[in-house]
C-alpha atoms as a PDB file:
ATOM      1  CA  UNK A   1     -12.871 -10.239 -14.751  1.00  0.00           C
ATOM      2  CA  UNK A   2     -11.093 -13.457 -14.430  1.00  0.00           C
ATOM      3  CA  UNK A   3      -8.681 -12.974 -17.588  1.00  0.00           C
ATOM      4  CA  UNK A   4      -7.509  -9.540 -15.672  1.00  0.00           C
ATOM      5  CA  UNK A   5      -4.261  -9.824 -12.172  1.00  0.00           C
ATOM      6  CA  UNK A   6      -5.965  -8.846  -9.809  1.00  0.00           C
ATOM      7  CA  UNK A   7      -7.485  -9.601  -6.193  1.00  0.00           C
ATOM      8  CA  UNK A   8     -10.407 -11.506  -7.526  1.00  0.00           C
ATOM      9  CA  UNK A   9      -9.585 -15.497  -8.391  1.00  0.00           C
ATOM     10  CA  UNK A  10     -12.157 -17.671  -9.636  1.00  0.00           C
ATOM     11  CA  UNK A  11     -10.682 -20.442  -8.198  1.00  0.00           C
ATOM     12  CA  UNK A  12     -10.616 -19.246  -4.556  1.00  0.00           C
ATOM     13  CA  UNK A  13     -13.975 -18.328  -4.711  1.00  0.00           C
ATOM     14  CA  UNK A  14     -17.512 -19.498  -4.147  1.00  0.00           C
ATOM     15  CA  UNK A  15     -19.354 -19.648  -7.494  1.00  0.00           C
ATOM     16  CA  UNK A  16     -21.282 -17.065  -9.535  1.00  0.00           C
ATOM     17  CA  UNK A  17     -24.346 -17.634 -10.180  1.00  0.00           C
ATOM     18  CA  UNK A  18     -26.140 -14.352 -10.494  1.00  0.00           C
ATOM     19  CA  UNK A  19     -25.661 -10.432 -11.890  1.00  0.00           C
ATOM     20  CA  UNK A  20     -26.077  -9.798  -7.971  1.00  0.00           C
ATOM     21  CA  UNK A  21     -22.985 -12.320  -7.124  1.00  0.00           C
ATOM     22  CA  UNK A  22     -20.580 -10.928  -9.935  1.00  0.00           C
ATOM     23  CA  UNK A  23     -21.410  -7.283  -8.749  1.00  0.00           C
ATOM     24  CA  UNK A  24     -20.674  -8.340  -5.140  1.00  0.00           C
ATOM     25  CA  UNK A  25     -17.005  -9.023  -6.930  1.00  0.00           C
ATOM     26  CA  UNK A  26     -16.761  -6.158  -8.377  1.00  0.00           C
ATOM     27  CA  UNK A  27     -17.479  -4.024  -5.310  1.00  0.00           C
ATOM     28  CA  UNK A  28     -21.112  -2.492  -6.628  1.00  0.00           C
ATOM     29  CA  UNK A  29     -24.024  -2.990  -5.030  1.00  0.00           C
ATOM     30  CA  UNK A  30     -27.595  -4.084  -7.209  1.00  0.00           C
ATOM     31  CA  UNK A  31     -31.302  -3.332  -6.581  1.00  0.00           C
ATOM     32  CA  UNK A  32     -34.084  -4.085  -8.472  1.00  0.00           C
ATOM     33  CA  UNK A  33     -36.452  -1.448  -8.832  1.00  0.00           C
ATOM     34  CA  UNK A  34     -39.739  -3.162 -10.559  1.00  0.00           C
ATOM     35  CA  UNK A  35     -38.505  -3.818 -14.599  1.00  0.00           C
ATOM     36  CA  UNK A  36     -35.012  -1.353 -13.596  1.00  0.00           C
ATOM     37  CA  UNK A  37     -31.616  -2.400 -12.112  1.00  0.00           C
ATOM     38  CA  UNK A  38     -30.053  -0.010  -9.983  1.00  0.00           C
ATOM     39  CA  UNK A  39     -26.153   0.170  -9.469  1.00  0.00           C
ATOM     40  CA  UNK A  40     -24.878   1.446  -6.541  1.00  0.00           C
ATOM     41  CA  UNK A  41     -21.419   1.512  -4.436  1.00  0.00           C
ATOM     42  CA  UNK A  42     -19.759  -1.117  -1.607  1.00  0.00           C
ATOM     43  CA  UNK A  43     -20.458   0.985   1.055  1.00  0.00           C
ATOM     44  CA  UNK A  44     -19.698  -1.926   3.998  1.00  0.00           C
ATOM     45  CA  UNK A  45     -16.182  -2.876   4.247  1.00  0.00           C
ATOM     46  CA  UNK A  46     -13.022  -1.181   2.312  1.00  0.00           C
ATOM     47  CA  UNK A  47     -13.998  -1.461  -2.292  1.00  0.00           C
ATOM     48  CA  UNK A  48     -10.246  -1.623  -4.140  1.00  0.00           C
ATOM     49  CA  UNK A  49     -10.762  -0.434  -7.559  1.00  0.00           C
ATOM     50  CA  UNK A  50      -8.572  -3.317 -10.158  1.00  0.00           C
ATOM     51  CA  UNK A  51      -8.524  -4.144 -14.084  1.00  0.00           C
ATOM     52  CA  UNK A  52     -10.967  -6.568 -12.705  1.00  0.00           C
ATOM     53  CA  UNK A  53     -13.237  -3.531 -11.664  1.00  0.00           C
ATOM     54  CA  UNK A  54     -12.761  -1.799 -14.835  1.00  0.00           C
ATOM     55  CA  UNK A  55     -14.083  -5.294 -16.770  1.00  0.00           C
ATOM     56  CA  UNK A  56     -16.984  -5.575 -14.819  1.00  0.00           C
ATOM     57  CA  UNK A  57     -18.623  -1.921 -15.695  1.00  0.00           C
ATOM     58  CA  UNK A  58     -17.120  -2.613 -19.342  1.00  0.00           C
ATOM     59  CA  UNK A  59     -18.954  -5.671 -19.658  1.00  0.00           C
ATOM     60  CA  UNK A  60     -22.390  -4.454 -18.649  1.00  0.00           C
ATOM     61  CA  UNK A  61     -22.394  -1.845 -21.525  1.00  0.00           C
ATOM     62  CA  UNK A  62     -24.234  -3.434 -23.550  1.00  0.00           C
ATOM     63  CA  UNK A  63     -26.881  -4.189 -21.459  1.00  0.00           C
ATOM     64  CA  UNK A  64     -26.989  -0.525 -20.022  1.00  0.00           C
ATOM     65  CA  UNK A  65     -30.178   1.862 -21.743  1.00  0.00           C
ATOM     66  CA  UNK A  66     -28.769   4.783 -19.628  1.00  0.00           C
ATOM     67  CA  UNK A  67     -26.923   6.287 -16.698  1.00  0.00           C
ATOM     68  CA  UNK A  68     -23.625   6.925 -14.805  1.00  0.00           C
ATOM     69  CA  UNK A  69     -21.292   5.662 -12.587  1.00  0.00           C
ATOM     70  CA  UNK A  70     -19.503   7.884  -9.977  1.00  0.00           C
ATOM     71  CA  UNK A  71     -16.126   6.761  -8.702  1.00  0.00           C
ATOM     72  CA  UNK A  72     -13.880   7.840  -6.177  1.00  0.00           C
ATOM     73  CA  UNK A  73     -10.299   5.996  -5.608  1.00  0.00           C
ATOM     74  CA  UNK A  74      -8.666   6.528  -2.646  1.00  0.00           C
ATOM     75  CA  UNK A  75      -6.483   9.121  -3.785  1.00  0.00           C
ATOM     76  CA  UNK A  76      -9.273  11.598  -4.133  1.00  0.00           C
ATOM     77  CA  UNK A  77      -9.277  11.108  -7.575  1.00  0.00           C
ATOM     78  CA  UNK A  78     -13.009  11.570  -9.305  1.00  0.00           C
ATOM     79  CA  UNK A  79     -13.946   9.945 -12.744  1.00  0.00           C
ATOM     80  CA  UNK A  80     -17.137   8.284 -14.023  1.00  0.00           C
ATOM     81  CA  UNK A  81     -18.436   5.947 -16.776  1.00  0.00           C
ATOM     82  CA  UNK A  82     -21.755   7.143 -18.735  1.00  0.00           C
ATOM     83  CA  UNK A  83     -23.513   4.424 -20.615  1.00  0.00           C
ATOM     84  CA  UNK A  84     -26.219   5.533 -23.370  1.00  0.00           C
ATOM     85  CA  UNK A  85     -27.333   3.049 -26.298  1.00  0.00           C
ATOM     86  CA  UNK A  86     -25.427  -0.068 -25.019  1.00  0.00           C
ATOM     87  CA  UNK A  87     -21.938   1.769 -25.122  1.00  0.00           C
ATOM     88  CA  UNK A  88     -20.203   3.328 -22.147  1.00  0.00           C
ATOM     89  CA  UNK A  89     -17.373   6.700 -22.193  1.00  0.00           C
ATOM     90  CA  UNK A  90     -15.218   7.396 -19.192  1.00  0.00           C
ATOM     91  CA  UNK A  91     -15.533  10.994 -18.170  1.00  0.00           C
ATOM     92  CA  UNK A  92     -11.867  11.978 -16.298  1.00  0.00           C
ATOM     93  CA  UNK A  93      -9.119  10.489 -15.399  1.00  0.00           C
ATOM     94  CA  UNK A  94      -8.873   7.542 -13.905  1.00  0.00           C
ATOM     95  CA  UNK A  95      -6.833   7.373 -10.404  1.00  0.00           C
ATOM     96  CA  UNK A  96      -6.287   4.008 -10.077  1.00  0.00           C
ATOM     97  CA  UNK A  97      -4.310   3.098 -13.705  1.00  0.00           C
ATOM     98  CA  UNK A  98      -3.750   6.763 -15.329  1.00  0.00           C
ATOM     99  CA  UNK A  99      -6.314   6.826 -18.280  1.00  0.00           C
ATOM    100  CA  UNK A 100      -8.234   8.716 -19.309  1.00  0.00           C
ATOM    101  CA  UNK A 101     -10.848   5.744 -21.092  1.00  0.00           C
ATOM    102  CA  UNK A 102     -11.129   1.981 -20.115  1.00  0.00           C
ATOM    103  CA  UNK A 103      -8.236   0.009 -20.050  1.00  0.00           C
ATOM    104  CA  UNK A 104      -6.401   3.524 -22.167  1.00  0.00           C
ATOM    105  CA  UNK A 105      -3.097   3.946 -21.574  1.00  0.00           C
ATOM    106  CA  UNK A 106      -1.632   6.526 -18.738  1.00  0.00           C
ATOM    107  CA  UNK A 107      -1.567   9.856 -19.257  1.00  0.00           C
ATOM    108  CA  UNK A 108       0.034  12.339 -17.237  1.00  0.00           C
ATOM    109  CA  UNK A 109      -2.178  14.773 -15.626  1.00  0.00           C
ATOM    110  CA  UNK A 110      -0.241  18.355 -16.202  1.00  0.00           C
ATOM    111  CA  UNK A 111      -1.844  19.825 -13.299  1.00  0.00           C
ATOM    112  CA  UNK A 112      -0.344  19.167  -9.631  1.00  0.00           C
ATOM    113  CA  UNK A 113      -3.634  19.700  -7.967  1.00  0.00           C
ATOM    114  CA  UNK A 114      -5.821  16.588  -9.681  1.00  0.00           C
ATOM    115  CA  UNK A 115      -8.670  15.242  -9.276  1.00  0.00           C
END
């Protein structure tokens, strides 16, 4: 998250120590549910998707058996992020940066009535 521009900087804040302290950054929430993790949304306060976003659910891929992520940006705009086997596929199109995978390039959506 730290190599990405963005809001987060390392610098200016407190250190991370924990899964629970990076997810905090990334605007998730995490519960643990006996030998599960459970990912779940910022719902306090006002979650900007960023790259930096984007890195953090990328990064945890490998260390995801299954499940999926539902996003919405603030433009209305719907994707998500399924992870099976350690490997994770984007499922839409992105509202925040245009693409239609992690860190893809944009594409333009053909249809003026997206998400």
């Amino acid at each position: 998250m730290a190599r990405r521009a963005g809001w987060y900087r390392p610098d200016a804040s407190p250190s991370i120590d924990t899964l629970v302290d990076l997810a905090d950054v990334a605007r998730a929430s995490i519960i643990r549910d006996g030998d599960w993790i459970e990912f779940g949304y910022d719902d306090e306060g006002d979650p900007k998707w960023s790259n930096q976003t984007t890195a953090f659910y990328v990064a945890i891929a490998p260390f995801v058996r299954s499940g999926t992520v539902h996003i919405e940006g603030e433009d209305g705009a719907r994707w998500s992020y399924t992870y099976a086997d350690g490997q994770i596929t984007q499922q839409g199109w992105n509202g925040w940066d245009g693409s239609i995978e992690p860190f893809g390039e944009y594409v333009e959506i053909a249809s003026p009535d997206h998400p």
